[in-house]
N, C-alpha and C. Protein backbone atom coordinates (compact mmCIF):
# COMPACT_ATOMS: atom_id res chain seq x y z
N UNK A 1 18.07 -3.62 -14.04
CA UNK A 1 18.06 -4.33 -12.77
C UNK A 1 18.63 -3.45 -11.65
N UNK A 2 19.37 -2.96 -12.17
CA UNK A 2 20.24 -1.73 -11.16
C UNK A 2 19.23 -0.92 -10.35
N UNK A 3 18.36 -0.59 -11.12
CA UNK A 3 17.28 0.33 -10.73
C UNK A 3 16.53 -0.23 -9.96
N UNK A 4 16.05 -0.98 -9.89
CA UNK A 4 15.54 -2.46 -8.71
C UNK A 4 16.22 -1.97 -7.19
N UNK A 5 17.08 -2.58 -7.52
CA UNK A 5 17.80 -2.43 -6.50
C UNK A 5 18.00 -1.00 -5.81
N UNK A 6 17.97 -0.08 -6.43
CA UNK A 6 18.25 1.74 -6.02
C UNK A 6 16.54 1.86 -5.16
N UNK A 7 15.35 0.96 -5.85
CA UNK A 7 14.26 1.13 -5.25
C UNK A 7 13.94 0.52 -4.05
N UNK A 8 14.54 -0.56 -3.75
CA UNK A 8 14.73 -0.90 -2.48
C UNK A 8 14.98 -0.57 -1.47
N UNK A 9 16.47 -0.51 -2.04
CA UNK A 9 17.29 0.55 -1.34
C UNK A 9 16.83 1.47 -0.57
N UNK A 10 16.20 2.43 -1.32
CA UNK A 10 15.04 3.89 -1.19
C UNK A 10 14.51 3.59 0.02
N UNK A 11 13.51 2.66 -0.71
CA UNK A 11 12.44 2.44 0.13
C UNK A 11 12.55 1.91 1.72
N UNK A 12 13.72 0.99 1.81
CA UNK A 12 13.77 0.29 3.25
C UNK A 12 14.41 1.27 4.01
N UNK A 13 15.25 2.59 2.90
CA UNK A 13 16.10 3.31 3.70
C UNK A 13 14.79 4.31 4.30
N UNK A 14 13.83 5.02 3.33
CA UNK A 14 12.54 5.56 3.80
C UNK A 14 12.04 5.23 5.01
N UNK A 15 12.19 4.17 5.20
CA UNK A 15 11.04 3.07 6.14
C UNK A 15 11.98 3.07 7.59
N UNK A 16 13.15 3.04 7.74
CA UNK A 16 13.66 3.38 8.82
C UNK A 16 14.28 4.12 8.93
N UNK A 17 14.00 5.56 8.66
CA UNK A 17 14.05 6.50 8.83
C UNK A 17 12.26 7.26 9.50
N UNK A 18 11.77 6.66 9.02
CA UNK A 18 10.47 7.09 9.65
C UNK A 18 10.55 6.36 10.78
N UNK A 19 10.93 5.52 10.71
CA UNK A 19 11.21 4.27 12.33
C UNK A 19 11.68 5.33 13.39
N UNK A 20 12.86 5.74 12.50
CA UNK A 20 13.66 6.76 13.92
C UNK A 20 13.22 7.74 14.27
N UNK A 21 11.81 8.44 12.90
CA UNK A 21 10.95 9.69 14.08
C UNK A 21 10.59 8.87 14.98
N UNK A 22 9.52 7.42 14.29
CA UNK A 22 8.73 7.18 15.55
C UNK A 22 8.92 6.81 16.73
N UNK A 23 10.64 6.47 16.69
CA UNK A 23 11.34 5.93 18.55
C UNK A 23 11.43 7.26 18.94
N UNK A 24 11.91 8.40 18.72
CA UNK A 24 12.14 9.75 18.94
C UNK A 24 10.42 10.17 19.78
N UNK A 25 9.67 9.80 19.11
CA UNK A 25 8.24 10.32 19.25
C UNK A 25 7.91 9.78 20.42
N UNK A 26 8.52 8.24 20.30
CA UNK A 26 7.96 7.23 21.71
C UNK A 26 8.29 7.43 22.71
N UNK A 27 9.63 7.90 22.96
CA UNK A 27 10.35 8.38 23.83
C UNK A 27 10.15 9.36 24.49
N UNK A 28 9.64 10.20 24.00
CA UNK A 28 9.48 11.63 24.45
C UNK A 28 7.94 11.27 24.96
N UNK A 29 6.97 10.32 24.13
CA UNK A 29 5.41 10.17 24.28
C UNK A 29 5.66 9.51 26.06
N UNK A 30 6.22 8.53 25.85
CA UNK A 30 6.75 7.79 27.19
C UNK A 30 7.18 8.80 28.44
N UNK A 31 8.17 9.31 28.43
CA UNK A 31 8.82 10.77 29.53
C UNK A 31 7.23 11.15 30.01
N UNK A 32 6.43 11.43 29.24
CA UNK A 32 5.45 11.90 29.59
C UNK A 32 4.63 11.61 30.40
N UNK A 33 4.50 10.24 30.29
CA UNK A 33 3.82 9.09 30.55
C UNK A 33 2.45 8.69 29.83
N UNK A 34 2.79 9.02 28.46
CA UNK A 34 1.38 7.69 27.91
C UNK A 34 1.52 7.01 28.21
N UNK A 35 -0.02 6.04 27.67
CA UNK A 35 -0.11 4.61 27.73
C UNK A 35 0.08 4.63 26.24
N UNK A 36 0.42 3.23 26.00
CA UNK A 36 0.79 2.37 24.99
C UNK A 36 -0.37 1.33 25.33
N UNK A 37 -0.97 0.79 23.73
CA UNK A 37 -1.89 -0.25 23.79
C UNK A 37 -1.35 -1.08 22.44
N UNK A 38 -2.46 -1.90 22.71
CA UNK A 38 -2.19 -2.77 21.47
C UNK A 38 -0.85 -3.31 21.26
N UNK A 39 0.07 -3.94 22.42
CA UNK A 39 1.47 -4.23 22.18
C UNK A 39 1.73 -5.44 21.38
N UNK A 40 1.00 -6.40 21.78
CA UNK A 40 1.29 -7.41 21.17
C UNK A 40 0.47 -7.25 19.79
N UNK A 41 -0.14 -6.57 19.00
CA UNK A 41 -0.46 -6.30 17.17
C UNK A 41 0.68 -5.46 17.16
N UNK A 42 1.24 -4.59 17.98
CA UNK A 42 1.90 -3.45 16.82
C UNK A 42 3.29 -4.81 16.73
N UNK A 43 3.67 -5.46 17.82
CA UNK A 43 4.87 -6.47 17.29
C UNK A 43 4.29 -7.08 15.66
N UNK A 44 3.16 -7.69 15.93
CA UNK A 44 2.54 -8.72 14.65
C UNK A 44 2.65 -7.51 13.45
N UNK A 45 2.06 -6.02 13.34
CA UNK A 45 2.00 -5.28 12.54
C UNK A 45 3.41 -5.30 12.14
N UNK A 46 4.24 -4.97 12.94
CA UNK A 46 5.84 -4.48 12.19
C UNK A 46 6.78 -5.90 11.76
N UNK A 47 6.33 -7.07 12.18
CA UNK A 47 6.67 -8.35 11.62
C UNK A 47 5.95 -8.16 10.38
N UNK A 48 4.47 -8.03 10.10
CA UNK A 48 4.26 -8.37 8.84
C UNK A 48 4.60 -7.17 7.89
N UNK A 49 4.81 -6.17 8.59
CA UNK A 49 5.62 -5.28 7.50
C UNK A 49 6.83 -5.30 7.39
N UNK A 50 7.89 -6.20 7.76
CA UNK A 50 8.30 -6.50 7.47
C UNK A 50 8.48 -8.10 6.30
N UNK A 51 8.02 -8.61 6.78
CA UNK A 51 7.67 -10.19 6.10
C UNK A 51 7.50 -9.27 4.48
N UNK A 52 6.05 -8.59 4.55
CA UNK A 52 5.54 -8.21 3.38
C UNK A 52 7.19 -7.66 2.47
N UNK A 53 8.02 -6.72 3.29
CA UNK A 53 8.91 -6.01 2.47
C UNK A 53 10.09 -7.05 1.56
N UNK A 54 10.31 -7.71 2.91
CA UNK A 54 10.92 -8.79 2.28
C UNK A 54 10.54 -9.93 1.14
N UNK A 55 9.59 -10.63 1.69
CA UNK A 55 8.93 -11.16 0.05
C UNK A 55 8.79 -10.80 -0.92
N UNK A 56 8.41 -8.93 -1.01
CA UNK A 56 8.03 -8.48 -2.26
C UNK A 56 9.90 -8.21 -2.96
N UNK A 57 10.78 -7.98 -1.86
CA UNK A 57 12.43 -7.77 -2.92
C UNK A 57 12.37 -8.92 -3.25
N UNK A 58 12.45 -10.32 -2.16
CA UNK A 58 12.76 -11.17 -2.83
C UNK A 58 12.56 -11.37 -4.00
N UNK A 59 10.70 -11.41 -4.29
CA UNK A 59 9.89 -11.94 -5.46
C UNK A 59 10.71 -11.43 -6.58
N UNK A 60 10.98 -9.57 -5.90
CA UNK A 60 11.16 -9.03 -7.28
C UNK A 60 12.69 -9.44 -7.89
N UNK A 61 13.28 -9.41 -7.39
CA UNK A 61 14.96 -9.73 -7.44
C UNK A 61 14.80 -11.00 -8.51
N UNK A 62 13.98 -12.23 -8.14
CA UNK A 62 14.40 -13.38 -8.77
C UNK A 62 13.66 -13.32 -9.88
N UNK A 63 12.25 -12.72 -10.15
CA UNK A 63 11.24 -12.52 -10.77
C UNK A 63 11.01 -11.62 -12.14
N UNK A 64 12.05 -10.39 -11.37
CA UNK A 64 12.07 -9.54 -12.33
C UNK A 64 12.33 -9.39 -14.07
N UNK A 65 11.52 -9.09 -15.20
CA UNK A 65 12.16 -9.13 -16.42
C UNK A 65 12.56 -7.90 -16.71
N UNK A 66 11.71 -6.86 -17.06
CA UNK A 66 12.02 -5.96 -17.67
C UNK A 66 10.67 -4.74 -17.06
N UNK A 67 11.79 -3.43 -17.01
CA UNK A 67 11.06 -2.49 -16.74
C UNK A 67 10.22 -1.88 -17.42
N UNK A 68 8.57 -1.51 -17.21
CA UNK A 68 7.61 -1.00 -17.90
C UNK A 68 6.24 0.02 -17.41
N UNK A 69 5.75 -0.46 -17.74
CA UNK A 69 4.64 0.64 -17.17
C UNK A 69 3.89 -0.08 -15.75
N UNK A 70 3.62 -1.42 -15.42
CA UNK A 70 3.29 -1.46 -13.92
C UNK A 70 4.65 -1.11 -13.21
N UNK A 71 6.07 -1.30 -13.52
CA UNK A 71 6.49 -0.39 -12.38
C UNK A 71 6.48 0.74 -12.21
N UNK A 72 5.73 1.72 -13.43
CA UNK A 72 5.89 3.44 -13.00
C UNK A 72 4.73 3.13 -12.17
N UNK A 73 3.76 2.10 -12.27
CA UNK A 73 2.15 2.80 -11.86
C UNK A 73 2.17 2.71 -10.36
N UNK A 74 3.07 1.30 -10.06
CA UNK A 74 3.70 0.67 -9.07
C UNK A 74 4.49 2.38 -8.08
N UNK A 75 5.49 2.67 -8.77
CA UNK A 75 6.01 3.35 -8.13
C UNK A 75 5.55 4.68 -7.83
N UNK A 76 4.12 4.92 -8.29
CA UNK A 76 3.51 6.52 -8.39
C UNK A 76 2.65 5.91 -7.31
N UNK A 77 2.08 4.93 -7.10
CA UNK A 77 1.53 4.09 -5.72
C UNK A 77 2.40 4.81 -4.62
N UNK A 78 3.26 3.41 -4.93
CA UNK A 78 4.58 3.70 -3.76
C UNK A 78 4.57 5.56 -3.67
N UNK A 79 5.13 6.08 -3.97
CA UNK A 79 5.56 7.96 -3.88
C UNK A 79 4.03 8.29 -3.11
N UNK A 80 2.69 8.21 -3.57
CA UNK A 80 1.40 8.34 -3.19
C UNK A 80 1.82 8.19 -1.75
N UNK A 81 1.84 6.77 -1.16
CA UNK A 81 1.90 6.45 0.03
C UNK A 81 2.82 7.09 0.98
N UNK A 82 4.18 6.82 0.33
CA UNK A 82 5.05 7.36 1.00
C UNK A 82 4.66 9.38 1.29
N UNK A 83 4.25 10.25 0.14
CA UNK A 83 3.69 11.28 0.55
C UNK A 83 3.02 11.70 1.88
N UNK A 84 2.37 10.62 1.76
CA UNK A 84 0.88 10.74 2.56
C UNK A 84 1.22 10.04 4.11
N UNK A 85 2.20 9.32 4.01
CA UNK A 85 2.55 9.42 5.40
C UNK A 85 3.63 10.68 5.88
N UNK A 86 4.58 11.37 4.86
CA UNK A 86 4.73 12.58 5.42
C UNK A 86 3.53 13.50 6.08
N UNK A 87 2.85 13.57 5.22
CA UNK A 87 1.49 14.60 5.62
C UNK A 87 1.26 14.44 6.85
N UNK A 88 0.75 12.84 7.06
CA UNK A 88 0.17 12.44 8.45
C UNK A 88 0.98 12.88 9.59
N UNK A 89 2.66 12.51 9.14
CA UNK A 89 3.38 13.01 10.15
C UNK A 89 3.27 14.20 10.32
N UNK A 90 3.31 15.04 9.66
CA UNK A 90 3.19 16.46 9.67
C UNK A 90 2.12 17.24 10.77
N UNK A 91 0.88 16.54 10.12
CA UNK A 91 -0.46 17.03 11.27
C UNK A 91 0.08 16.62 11.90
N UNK A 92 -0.14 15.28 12.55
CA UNK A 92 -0.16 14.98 14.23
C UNK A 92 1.39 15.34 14.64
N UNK A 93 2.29 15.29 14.31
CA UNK A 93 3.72 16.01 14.71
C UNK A 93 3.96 14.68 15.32
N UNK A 94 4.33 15.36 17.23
CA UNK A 94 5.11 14.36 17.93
C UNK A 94 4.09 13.49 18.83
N UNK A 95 2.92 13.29 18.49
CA UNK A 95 1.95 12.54 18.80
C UNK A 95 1.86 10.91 17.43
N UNK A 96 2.85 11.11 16.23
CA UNK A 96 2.77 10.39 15.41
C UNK A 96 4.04 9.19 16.06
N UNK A 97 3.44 8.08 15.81
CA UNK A 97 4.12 6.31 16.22
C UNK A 97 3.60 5.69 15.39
N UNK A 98 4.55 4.96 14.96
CA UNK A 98 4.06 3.80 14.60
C UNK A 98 3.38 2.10 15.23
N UNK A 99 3.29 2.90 16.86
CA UNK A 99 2.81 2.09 17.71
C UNK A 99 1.18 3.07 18.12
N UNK A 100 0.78 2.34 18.93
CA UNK A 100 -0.69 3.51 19.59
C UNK A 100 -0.43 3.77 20.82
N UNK A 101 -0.07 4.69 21.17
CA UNK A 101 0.10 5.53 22.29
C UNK A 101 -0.68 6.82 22.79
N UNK A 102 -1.11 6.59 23.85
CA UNK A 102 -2.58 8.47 24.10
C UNK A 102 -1.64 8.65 25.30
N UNK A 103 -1.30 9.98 25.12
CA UNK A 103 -0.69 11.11 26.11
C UNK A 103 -1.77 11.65 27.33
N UNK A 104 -1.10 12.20 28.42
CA UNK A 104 -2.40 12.60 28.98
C UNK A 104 -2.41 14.14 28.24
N UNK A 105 -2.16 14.55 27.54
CA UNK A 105 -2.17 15.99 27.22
C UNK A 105 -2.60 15.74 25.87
N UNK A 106 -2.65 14.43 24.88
CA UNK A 106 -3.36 14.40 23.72
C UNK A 106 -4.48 14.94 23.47
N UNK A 107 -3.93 15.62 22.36
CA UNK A 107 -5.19 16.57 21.91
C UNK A 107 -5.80 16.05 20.38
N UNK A 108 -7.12 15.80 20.23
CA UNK A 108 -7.61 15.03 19.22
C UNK A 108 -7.28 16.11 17.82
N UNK A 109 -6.57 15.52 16.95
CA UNK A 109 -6.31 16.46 15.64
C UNK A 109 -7.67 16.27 14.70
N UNK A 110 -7.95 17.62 14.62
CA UNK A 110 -9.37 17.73 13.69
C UNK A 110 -8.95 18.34 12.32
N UNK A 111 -8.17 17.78 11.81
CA UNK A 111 -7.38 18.39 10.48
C UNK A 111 -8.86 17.92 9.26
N UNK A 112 -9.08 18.46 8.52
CA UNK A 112 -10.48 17.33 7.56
C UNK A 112 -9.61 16.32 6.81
N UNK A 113 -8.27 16.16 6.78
CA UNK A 113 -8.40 14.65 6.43
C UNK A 113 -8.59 13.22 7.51
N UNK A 114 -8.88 13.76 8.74
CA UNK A 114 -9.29 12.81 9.97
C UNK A 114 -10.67 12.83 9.45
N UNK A 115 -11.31 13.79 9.12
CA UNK A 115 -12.34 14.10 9.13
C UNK A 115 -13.41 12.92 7.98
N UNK A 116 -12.22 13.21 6.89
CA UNK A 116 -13.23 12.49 5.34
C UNK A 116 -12.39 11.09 5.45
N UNK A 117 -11.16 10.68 6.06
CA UNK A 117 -10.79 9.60 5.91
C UNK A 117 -10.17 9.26 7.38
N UNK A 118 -10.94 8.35 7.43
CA UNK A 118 -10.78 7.38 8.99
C UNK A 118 -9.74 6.85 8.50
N UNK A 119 -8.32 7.15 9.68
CA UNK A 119 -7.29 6.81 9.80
C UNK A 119 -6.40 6.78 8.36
N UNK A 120 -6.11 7.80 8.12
CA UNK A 120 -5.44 8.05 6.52
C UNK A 120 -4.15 7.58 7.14
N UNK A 121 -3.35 7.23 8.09
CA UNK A 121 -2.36 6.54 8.07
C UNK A 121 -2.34 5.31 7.03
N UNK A 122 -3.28 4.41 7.63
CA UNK A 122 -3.61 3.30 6.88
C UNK A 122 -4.10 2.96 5.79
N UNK A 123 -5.18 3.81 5.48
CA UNK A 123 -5.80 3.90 4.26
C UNK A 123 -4.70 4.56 3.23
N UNK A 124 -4.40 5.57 3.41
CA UNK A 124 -3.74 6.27 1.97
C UNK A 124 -2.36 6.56 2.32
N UNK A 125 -1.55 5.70 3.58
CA UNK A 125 -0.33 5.52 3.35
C UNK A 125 0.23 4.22 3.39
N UNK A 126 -0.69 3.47 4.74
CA UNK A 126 0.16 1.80 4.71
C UNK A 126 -0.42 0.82 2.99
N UNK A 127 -2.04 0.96 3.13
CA UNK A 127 -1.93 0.21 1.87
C UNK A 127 -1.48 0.65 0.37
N UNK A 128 -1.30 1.78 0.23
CA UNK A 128 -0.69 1.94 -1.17
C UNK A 128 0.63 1.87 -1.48
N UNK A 129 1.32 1.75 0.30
CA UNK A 129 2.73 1.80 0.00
C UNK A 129 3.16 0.24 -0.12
N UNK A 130 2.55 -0.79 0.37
CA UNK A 130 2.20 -1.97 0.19
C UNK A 130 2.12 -2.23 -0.79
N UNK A 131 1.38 -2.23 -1.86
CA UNK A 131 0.66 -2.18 -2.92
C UNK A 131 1.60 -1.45 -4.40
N UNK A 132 1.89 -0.76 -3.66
CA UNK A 132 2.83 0.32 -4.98
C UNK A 132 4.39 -0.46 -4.82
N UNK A 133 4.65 -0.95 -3.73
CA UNK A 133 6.09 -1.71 -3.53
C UNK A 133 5.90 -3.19 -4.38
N UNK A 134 4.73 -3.65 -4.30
CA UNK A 134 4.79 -5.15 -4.93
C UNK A 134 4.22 -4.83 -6.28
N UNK A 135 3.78 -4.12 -6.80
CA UNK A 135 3.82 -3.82 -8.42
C UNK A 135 5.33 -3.52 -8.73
N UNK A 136 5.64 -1.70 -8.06
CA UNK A 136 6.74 -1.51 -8.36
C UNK A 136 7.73 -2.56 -8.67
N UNK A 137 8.00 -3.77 -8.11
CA UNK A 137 8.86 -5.24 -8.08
C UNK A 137 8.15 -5.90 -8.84
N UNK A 138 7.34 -6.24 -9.03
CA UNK A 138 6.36 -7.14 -10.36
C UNK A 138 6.59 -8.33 -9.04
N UNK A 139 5.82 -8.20 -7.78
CA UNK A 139 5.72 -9.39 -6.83
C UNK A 139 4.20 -9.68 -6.50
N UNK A 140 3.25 -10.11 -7.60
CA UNK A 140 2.40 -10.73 -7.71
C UNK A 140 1.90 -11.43 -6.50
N UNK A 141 2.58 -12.36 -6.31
CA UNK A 141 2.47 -12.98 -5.21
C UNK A 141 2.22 -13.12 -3.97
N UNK A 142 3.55 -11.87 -3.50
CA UNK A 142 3.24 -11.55 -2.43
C UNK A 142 2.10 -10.36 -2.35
N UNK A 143 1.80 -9.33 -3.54
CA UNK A 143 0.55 -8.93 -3.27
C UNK A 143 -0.72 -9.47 -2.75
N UNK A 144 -0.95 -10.66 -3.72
CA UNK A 144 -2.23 -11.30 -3.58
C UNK A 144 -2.29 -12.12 -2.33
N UNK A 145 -0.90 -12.93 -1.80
CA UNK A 145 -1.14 -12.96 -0.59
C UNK A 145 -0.99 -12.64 0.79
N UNK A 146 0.33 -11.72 0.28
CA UNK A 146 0.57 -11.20 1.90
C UNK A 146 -0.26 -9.53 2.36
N UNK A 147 -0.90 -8.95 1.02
CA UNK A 147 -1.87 -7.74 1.49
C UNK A 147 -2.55 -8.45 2.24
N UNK A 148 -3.52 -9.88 2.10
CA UNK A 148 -4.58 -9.83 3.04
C UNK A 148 -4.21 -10.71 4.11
N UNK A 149 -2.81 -11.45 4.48
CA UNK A 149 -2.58 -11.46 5.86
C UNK A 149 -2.06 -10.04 6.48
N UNK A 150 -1.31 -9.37 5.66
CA UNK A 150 -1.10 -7.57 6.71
C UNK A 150 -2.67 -7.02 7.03
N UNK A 151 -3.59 -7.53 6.22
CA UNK A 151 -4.90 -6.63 6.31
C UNK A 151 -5.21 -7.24 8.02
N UNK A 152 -4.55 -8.37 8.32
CA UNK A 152 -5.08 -9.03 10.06
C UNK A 152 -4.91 -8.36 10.62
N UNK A 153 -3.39 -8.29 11.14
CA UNK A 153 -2.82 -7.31 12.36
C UNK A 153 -3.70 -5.53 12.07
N UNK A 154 -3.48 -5.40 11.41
CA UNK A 154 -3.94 -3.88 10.23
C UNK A 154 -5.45 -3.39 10.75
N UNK A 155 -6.47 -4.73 10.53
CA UNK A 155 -7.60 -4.47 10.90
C UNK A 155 -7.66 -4.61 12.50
N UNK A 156 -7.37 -5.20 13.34
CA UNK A 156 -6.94 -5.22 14.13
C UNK A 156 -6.59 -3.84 15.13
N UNK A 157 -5.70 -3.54 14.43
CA UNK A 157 -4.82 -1.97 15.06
C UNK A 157 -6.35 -1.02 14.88
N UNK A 158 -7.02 -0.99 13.77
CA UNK A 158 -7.57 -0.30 13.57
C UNK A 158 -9.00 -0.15 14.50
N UNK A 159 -9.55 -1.29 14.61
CA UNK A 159 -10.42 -1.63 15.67
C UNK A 159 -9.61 -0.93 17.28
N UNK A 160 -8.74 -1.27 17.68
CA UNK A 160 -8.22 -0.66 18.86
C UNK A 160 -7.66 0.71 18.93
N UNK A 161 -7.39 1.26 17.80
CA UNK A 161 -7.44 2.47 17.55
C UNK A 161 -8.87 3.21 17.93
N UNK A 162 -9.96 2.73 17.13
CA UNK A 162 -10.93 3.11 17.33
C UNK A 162 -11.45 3.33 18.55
N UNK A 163 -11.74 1.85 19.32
CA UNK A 163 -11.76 1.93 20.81
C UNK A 163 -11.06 2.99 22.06
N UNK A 164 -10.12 2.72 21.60
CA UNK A 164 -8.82 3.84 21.99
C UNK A 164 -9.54 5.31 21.80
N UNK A 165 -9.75 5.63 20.72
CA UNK A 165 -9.98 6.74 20.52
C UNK A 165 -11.51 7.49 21.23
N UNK A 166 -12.29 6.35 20.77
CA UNK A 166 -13.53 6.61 21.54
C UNK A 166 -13.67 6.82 23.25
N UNK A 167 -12.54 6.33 23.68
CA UNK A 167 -12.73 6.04 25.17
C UNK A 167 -11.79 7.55 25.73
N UNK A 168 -10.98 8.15 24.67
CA UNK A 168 -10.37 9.20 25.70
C UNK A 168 -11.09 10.37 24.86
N UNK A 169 -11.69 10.69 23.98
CA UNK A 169 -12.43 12.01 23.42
C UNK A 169 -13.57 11.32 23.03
N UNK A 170 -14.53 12.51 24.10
CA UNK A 170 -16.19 12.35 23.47
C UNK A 170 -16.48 12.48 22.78
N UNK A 171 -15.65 13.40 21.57
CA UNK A 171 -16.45 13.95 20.12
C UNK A 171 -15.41 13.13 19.09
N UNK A 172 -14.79 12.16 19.50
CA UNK A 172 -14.18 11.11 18.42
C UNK A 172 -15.47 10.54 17.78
């Protein structure tokens, strides 16, 4: 059970700590003067990522029996995701938020994983880290139902991302 808890731990400590690049990022994106869009989803996005984080400790805390093989598969998810949003941060640097913000000096990153995967933020870091957190916990529950209310705000961002993107580079 101990170990439960050390994964939590981890993980929420992970999660705002990437928070504090992305105020660092905003801040500096802001000085600049981007625009910021999509204000009222990225609130709904970071409520339901939160909601989601919380349901899945809860689930797992009260839920939990015994450790086995969906929590390694769970937690090789989780590590997957969490990876892969280093990466992302990595390419885009100080253009990376967890809000949507275009600089006037944004420059479109043509790295080929933009290339083969539309928006690998989301795809191969928000949902597996989602996904790998509520196995990792054996939170059933909140998998089956809170992945496809995060998939709202989520799809959402992603649509205005798109838009977004299309409207300030021609070769998006």
């Amino acid at each position: 059970m101990i170990g439960l808890y050390i994964f939590i731990i981890a993980a929420i400590s992970f999660r705002l700590f990437m928070l504090m690049i992305s105020i660092r990022h905003e801040r500096r994106l802001r000085a600049k003067g981007a625009a910021e869009f999509g204000v009222g989803n990225s609130r709904a996005l970071a409520l339901a990522h939160i909601a989601f984080y919380v349901a899945a400790s809860t689930e797992g805390i009260f839920s939990f029996s015994s450790f086995g093989a969906l929590n390694l598969v769970g937690l090789g998810i989780y590590l997957f995701g969490a990876g892969m949003l280093l990466f992302v941060v990595r390419l885009l640097g100080p253009l990376w938020t967890v809000k949507l913000f275009i600089a006037g000096d944004h420059v479109l990153v043509k790295h080929p994983l933009f290339r083969y995967t539309r928006h690998p933020n989301y795809y191969l870091n928000i949902v597996p880290e989602l996904i790998g957190y509520a196995l990792a916990l054996h939170a059933p529950i909140t998998l089956i139902v809170g992945l496809p209310l995060y998939a709202i705000p989520l799809g959402i961002r992603i649509r205005q991302e798109e838009r977004v993107m299309r409207d300030r580079f021609a070769t998006y």
